[in-house]
C-alpha atoms as a PDB file:
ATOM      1  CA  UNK A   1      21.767   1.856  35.068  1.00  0.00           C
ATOM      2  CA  UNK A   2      25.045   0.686  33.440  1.00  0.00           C
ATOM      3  CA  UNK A   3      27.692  -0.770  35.525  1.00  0.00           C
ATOM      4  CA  UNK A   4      30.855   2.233  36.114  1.00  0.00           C
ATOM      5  CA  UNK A   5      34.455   1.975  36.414  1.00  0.00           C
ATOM      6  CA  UNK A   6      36.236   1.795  39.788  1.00  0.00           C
ATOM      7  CA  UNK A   7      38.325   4.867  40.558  1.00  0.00           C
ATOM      8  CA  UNK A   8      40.968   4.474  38.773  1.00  0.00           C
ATOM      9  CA  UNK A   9      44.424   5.760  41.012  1.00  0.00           C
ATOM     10  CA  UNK A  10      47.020   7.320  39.026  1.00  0.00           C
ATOM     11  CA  UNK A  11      49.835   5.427  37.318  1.00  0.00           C
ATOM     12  CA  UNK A  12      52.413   5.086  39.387  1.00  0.00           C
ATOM     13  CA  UNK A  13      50.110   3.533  42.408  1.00  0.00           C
ATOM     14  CA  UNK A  14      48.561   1.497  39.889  1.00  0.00           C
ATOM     15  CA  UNK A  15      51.757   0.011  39.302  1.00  0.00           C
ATOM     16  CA  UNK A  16      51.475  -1.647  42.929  1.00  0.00           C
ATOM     17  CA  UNK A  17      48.578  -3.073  42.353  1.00  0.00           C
ATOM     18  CA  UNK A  18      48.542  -6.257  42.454  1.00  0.00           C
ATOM     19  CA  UNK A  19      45.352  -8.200  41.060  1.00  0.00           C
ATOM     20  CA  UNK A  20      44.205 -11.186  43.118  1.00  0.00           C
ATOM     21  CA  UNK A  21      40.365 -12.140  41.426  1.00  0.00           C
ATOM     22  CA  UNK A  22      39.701 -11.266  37.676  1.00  0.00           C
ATOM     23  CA  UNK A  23      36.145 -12.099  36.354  1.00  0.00           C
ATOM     24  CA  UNK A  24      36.159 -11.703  32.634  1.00  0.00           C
ATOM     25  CA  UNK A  25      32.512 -11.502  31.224  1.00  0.00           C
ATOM     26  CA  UNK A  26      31.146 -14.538  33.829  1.00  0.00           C
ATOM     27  CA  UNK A  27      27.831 -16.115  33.276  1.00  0.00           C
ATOM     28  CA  UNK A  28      26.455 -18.845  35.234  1.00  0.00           C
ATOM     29  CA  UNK A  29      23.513 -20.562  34.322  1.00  0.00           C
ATOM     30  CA  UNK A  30      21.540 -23.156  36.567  1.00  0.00           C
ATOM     31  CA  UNK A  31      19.505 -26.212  35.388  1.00  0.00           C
ATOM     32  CA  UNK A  32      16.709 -27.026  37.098  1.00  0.00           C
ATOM     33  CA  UNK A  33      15.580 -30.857  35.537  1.00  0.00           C
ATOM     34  CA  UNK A  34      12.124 -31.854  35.422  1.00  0.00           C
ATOM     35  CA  UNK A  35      10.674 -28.620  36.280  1.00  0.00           C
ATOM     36  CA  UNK A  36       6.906 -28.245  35.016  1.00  0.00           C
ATOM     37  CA  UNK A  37       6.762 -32.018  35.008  1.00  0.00           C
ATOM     38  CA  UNK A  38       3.517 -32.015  36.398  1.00  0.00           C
ATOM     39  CA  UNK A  39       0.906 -33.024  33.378  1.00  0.00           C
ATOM     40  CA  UNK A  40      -2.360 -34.986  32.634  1.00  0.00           C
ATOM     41  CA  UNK A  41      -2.197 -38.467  34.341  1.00  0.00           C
ATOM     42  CA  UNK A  42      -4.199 -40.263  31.730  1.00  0.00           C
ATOM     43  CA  UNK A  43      -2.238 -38.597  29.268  1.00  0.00           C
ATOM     44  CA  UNK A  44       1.178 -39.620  31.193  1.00  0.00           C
ATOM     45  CA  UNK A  45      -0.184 -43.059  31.426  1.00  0.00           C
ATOM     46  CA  UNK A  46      -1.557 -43.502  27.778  1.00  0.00           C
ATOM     47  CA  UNK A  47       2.211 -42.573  26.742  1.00  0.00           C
ATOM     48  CA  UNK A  48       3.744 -45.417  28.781  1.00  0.00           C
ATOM     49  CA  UNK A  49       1.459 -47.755  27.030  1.00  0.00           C
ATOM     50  CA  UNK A  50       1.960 -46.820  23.539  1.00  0.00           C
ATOM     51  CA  UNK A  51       5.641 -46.688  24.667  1.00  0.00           C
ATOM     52  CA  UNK A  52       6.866 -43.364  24.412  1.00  0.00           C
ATOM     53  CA  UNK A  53       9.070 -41.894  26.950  1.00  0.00           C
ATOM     54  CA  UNK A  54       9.365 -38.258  27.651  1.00  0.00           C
ATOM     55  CA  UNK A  55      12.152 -36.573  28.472  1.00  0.00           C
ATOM     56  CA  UNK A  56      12.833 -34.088  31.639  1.00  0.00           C
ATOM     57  CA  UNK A  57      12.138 -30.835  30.618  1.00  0.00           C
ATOM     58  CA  UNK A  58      14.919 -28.934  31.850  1.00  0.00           C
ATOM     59  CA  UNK A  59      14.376 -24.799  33.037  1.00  0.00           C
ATOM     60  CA  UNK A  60      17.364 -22.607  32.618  1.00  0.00           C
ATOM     61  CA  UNK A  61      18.071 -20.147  35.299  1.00  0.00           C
ATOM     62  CA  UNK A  62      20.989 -17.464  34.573  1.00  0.00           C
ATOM     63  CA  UNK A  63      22.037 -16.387  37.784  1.00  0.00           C
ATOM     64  CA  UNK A  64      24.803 -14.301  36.515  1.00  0.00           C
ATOM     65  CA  UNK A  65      24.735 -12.304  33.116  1.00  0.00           C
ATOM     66  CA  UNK A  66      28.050 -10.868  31.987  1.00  0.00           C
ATOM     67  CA  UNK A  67      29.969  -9.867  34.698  1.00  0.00           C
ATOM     68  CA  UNK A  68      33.611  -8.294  34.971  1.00  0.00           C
ATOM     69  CA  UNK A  69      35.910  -6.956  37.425  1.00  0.00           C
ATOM     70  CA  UNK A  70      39.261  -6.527  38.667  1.00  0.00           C
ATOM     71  CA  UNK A  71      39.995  -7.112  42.837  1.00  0.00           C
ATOM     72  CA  UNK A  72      43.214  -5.921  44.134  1.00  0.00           C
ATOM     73  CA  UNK A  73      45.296  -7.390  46.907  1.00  0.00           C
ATOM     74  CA  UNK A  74      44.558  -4.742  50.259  1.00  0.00           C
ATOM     75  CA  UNK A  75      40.971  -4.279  48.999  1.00  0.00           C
ATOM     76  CA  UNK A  76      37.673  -5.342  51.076  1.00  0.00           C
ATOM     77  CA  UNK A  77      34.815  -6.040  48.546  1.00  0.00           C
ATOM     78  CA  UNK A  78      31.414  -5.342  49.274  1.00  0.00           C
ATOM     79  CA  UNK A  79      28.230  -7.206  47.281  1.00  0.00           C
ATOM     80  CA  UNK A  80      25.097  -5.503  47.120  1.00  0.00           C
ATOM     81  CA  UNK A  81      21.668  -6.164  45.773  1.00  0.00           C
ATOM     82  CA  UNK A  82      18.517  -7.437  45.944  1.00  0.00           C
ATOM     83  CA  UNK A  83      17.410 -11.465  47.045  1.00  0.00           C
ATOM     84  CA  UNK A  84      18.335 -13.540  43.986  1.00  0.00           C
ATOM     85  CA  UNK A  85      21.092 -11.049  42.142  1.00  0.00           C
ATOM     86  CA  UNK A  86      23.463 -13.376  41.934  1.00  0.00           C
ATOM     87  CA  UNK A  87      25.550 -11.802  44.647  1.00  0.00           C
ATOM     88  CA  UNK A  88      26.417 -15.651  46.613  1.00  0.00           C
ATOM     89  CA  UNK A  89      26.446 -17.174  43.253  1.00  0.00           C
ATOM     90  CA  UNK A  90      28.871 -15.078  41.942  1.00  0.00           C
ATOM     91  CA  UNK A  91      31.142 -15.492  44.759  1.00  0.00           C
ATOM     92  CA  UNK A  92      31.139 -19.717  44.634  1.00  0.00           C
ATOM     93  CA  UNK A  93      31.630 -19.036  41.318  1.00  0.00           C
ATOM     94  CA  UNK A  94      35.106 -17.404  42.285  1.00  0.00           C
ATOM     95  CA  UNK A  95      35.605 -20.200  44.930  1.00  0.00           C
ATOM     96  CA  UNK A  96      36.065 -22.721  42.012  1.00  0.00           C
ATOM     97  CA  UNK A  97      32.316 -24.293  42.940  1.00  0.00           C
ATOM     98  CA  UNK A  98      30.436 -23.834  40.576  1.00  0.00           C
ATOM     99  CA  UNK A  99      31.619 -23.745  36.457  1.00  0.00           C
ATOM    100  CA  UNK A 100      30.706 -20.385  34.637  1.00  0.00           C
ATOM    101  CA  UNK A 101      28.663 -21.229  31.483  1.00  0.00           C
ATOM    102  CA  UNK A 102      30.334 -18.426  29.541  1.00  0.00           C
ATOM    103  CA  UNK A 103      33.586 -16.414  30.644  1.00  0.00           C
ATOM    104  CA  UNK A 104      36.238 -17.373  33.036  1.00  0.00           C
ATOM    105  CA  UNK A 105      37.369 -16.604  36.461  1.00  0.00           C
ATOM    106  CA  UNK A 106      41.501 -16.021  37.345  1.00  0.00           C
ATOM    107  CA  UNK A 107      42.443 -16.258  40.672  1.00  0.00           C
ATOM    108  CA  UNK A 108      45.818 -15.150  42.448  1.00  0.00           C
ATOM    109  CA  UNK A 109      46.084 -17.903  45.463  1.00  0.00           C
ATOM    110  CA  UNK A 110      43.611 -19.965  47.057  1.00  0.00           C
ATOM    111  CA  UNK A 111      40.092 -18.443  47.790  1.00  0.00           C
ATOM    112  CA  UNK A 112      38.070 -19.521  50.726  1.00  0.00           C
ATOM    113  CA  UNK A 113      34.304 -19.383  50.862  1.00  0.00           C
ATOM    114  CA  UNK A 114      33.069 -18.507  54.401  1.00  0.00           C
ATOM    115  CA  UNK A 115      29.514 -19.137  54.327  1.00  0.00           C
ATOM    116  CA  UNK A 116      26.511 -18.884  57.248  1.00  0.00           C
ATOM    117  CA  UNK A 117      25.077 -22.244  55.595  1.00  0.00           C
ATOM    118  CA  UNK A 118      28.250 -24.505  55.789  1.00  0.00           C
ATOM    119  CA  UNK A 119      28.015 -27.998  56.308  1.00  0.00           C
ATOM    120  CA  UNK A 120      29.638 -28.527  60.289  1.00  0.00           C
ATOM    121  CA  UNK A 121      29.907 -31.895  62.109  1.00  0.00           C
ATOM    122  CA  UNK A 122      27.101 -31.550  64.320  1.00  0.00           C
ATOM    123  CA  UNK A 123      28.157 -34.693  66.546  1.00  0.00           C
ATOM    124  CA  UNK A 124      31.573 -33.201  66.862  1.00  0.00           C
ATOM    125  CA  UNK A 125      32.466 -30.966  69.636  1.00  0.00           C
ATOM    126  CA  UNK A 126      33.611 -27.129  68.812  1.00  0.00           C
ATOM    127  CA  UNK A 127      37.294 -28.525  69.713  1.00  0.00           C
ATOM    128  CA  UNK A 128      36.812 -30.960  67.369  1.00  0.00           C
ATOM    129  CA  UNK A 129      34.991 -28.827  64.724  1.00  0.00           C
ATOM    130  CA  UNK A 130      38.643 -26.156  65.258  1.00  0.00           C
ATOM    131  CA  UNK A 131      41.282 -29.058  64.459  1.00  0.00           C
ATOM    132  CA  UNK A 132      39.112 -30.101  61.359  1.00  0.00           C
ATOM    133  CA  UNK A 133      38.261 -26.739  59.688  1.00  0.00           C
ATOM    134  CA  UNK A 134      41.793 -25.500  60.326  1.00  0.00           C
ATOM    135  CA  UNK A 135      42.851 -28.702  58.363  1.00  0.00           C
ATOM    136  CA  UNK A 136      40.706 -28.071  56.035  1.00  0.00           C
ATOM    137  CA  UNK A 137      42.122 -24.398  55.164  1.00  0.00           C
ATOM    138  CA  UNK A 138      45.218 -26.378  54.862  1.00  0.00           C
ATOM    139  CA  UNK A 139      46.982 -25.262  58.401  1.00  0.00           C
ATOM    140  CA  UNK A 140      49.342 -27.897  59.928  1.00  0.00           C
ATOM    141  CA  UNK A 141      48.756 -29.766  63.254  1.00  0.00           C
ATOM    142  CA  UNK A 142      51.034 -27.134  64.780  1.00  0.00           C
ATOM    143  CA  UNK A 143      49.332 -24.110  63.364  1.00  0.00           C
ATOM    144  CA  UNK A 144      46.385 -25.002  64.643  1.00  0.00           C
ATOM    145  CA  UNK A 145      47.785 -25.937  68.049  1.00  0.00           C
ATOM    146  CA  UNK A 146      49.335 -22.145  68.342  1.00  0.00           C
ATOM    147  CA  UNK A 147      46.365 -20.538  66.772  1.00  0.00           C
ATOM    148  CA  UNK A 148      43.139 -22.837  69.231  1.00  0.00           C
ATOM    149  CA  UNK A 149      43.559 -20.638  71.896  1.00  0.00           C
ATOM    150  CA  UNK A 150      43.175 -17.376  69.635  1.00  0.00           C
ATOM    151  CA  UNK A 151      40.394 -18.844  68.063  1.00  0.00           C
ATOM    152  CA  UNK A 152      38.296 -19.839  70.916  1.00  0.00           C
ATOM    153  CA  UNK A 153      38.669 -15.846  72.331  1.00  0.00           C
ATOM    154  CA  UNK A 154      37.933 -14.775  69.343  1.00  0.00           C
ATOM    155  CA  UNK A 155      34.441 -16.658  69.364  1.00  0.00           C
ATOM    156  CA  UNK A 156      33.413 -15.777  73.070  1.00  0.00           C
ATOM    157  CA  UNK A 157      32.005 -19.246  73.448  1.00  0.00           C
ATOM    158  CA  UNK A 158      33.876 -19.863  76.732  1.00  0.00           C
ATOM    159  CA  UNK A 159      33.136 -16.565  78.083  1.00  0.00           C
ATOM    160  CA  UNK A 160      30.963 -16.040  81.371  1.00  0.00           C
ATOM    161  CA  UNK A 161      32.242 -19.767  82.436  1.00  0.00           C
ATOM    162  CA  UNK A 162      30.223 -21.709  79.733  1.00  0.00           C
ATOM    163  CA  UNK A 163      32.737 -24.633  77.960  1.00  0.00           C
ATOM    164  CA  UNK A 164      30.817 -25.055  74.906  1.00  0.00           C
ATOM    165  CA  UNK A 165      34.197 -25.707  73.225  1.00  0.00           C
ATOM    166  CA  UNK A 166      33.391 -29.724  74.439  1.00  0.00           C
ATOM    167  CA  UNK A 167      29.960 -29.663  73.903  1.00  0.00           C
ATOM    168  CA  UNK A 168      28.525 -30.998  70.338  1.00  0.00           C
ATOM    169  CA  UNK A 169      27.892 -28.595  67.648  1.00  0.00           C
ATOM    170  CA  UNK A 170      24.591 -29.685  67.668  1.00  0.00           C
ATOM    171  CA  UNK A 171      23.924 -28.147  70.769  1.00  0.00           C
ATOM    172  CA  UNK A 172      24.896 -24.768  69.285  1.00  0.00           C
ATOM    173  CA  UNK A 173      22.260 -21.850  67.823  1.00  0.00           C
ATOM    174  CA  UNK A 174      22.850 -20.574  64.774  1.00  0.00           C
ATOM    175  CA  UNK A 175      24.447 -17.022  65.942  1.00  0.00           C
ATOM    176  CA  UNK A 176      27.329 -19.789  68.186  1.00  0.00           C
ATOM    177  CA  UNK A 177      28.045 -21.606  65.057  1.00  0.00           C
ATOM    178  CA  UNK A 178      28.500 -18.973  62.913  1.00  0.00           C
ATOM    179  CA  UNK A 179      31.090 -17.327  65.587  1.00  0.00           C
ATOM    180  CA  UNK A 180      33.335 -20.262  65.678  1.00  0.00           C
ATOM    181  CA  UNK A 181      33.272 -20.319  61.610  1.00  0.00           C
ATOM    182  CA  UNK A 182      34.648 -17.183  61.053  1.00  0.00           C
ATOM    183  CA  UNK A 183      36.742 -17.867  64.099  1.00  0.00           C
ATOM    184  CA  UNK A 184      38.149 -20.740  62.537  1.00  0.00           C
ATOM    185  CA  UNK A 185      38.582 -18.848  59.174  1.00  0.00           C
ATOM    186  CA  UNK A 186      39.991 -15.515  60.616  1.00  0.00           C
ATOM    187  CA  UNK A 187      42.791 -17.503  61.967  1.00  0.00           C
ATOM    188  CA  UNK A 188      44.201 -18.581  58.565  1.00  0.00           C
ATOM    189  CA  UNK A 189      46.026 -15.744  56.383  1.00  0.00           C
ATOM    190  CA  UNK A 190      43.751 -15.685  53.548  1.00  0.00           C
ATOM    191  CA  UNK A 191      45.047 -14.681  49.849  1.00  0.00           C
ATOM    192  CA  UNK A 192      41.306 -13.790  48.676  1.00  0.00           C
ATOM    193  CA  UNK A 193      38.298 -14.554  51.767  1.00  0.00           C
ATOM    194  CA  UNK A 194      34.929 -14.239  51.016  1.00  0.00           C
ATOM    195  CA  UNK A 195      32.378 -13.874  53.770  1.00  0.00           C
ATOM    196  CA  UNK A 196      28.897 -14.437  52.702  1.00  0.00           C
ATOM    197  CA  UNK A 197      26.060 -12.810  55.462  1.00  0.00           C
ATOM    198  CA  UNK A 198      28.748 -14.281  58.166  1.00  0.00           C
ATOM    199  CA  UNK A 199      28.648 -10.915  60.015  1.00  0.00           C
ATOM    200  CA  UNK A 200      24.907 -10.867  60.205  1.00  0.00           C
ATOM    201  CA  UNK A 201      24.918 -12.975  63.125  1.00  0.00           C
ATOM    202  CA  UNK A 202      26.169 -12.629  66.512  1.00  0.00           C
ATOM    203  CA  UNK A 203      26.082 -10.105  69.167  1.00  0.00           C
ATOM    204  CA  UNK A 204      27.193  -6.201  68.893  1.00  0.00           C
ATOM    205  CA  UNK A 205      30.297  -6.336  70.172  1.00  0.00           C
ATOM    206  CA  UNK A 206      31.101 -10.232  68.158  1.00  0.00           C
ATOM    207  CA  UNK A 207      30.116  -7.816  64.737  1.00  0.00           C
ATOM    208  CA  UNK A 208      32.833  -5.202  65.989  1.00  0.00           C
ATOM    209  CA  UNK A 209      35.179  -7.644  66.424  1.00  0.00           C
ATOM    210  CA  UNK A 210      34.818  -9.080  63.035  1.00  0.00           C
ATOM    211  CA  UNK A 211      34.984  -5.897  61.057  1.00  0.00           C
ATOM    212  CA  UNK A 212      38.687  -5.364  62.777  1.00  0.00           C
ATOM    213  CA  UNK A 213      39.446  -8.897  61.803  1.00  0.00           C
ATOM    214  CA  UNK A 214      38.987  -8.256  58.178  1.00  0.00           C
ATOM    215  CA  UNK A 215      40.303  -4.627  58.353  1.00  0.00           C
ATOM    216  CA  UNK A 216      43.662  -6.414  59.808  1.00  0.00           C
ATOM    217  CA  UNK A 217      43.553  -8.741  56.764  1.00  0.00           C
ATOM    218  CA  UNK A 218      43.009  -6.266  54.207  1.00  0.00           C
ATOM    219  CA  UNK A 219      45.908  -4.435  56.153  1.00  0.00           C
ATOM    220  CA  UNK A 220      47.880  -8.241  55.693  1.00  0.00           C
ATOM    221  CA  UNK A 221      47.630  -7.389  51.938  1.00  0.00           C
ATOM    222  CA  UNK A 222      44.642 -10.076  51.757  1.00  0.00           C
ATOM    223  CA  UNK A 223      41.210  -9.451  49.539  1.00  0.00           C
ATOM    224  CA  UNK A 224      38.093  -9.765  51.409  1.00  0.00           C
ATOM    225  CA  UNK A 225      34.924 -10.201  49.411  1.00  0.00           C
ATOM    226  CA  UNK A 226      31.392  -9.406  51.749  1.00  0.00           C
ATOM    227  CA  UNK A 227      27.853 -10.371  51.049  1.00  0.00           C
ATOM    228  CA  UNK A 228      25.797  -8.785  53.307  1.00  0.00           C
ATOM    229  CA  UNK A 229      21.795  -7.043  53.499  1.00  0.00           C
ATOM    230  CA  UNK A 230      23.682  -4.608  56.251  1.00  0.00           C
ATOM    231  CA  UNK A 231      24.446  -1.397  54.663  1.00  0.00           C
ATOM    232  CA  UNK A 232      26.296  -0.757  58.089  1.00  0.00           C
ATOM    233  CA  UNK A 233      28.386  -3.692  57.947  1.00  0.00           C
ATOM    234  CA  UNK A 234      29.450  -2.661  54.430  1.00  0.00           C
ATOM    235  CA  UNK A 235      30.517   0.991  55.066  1.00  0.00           C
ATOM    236  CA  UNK A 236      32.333  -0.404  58.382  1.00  0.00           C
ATOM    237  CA  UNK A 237      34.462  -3.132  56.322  1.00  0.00           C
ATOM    238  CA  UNK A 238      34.691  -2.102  52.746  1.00  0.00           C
ATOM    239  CA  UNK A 239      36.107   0.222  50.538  1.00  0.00           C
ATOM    240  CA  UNK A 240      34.830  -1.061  47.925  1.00  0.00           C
ATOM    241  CA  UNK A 241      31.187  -2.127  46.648  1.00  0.00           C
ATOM    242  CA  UNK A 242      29.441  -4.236  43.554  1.00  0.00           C
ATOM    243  CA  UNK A 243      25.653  -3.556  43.308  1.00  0.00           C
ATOM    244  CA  UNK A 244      24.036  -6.365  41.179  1.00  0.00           C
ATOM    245  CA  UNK A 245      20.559  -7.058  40.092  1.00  0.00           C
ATOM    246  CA  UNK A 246      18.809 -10.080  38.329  1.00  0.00           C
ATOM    247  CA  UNK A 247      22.429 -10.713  37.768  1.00  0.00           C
ATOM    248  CA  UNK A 248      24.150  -7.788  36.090  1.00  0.00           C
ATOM    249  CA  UNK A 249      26.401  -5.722  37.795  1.00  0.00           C
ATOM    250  CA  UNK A 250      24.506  -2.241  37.956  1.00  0.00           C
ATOM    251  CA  UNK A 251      27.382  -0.484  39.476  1.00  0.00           C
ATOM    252  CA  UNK A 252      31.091  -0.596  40.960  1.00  0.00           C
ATOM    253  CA  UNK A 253      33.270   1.938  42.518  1.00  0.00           C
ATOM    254  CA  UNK A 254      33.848   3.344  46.428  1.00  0.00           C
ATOM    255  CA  UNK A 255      32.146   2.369  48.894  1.00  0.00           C
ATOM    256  CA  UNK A 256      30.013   5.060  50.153  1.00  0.00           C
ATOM    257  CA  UNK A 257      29.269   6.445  46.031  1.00  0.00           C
ATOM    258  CA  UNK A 258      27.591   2.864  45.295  1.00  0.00           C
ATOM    259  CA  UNK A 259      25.768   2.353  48.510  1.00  0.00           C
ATOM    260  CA  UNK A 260      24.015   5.833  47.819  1.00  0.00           C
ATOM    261  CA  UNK A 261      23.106   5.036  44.422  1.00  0.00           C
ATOM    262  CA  UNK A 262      21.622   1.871  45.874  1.00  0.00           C
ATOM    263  CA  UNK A 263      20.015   3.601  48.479  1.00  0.00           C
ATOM    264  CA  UNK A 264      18.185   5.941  46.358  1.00  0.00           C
ATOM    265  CA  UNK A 265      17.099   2.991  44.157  1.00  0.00           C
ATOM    266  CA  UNK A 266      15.410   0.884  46.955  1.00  0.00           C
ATOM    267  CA  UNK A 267      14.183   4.334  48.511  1.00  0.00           C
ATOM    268  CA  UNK A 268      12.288   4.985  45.537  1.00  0.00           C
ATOM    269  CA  UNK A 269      10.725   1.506  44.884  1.00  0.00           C
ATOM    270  CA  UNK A 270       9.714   1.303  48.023  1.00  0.00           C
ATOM    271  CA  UNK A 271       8.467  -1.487  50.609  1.00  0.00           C
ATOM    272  CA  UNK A 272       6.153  -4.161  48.472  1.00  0.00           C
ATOM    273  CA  UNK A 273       3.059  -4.216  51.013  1.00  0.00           C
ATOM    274  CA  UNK A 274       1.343  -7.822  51.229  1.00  0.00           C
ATOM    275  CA  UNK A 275      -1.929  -7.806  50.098  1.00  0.00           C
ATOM    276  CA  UNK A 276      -4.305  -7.641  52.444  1.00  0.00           C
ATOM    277  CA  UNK A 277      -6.983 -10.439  52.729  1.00  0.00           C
ATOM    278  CA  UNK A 278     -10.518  -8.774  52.206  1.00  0.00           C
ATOM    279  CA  UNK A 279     -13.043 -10.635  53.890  1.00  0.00           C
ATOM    280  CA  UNK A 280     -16.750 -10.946  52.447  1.00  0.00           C
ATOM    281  CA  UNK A 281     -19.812  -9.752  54.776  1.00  0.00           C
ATOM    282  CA  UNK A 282     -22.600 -11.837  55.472  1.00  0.00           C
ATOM    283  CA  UNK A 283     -25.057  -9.669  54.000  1.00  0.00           C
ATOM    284  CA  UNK A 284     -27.453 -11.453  56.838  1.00  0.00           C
ATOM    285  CA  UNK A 285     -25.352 -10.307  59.382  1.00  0.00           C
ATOM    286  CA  UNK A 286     -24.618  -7.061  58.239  1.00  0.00           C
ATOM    287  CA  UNK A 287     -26.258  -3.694  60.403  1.00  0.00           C
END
């Protein structure tokens, strides 16, 4: 299916517009060193003998194949797609993270990656964990001493009388760190955020109260990029949505037009069923 074209509004709203991410024909490739190193030993060893050295064989992996688009400042972007489309790498890839191989990647402002599987200081308390991630976004001392408060509601970790707030992050599951992350993130003014699977995790009404977070940002003329498995999540946040597989964008326009699409196309490949482990009768034992 080729990729389509974004409704396009008519001239003099397009005027407004203001872009904040432009990807212009971005490929990333990975290189995996040493892969399908392992050979004949004798033959490995007879090589070190007679003094020849080998180099790493090196496997290229390309992650993302030739895509383009244009974000605008109010939008909320969704990324669809299958397990290994390209959809996280594509957005570190917009962070500044990780070089593209082939294109390039303009950026209005600062983006912020907001990721389920960043690095936190597990021997720091959440308190702790607030004053340094709210650093790190580049907020002052002050901001962050107006904004703690905010944050901690916003993460329901002190609700029902529990202070995890001075407990180590270590102490935390999964769903509890991921809370105070976006907390910490939500509290910053963002010129381009991109949550990726952040929203998957937490409690019902923690979910609702993200989705109004980033509705108020897009509303703060912000851009929100979303990677997320949760068709729901997506129609609740976005108006927007990129579908890519193996790396190509398939398709990009409104929200609910691309999520159809997408829904037909899993719909009609259908669950992959494991194969099922057929075990052999002992013909001795048989009836």
């Amino acid at each position: 299916m080729a990729a389509t074209e974004p409704n396009v509004p008519p001239a003099a709203e397009t005027e407004e517009r203001v872009p904040t991410v432009i990807a212009d024909d971005v490929h990333i490739v990975y290189r995996v060193y040493g892969a399908n190193s392992r050979g004949n030993p004798a033959a490995a060893l007879a090589r070190m003998l007679r003094g020849q050295r080998r180099g790493p064989r090196v496997q290229e992996v390309h992650a993302v194949r030739g895509v383009s688009f244009v974000a605008y400042r109010g939008e909320a972007i969704g990324l669809i797609g299958s397990n290994g489309s390209g959809k996280s790498t594509l957005l570190r890839a917009i962070a500044g993270l990780i070089p593209p191989e082939r294109g390039k990647v303009y950026t209005d402002g600062q983006p912020s990656l907001l990721g389920v599987n960043a690095a936190l200081m597990n021997d720091l308390t959440g308190e702790r964990n607030v004053v340094l991630g709210g650093l790190a976004m580049g907020m002052s001392r002050e901001e962050i001493r107006e904004r703690y408060q905010s944050i901690v509601d916003f993460s329901g970790l002190n609700e029902k009388g529990h202070d995890f707030m001075r407990a180590p992050m270590r102490t935390y599951s999964s769903g509890m760190q991921a809370r105070l992350r976006f907390s910490i993130a939500a509290a910053k003014d963002h010129d381009v955020l991109m949550i990726d699977e952040a929203l998957a995790t937490g409690d019902r009404m923690f979910r609702k109260r993200s989705e109004a977070r980033i509705r108020e940002m897009r509303a703060e003329a912000g851009t929100v990029f979303l990677v997320s498995h949760s068709n729901k999540s997506i129609r609740d946040t976005c108006n927007r949505v990129l579908w890519l597989e193996n790396g190509e964008l398939v398709m990009d326009g409104p929200t609910e037009q691309v999520l159809k699409a997408y829904e037909e196309h899993t719909d009609a490949a259908g669950p992959r069923r494991p194969k099922q482990r057929v075990r052999k009768r002992d013909p001795e034992n048989a009836r």
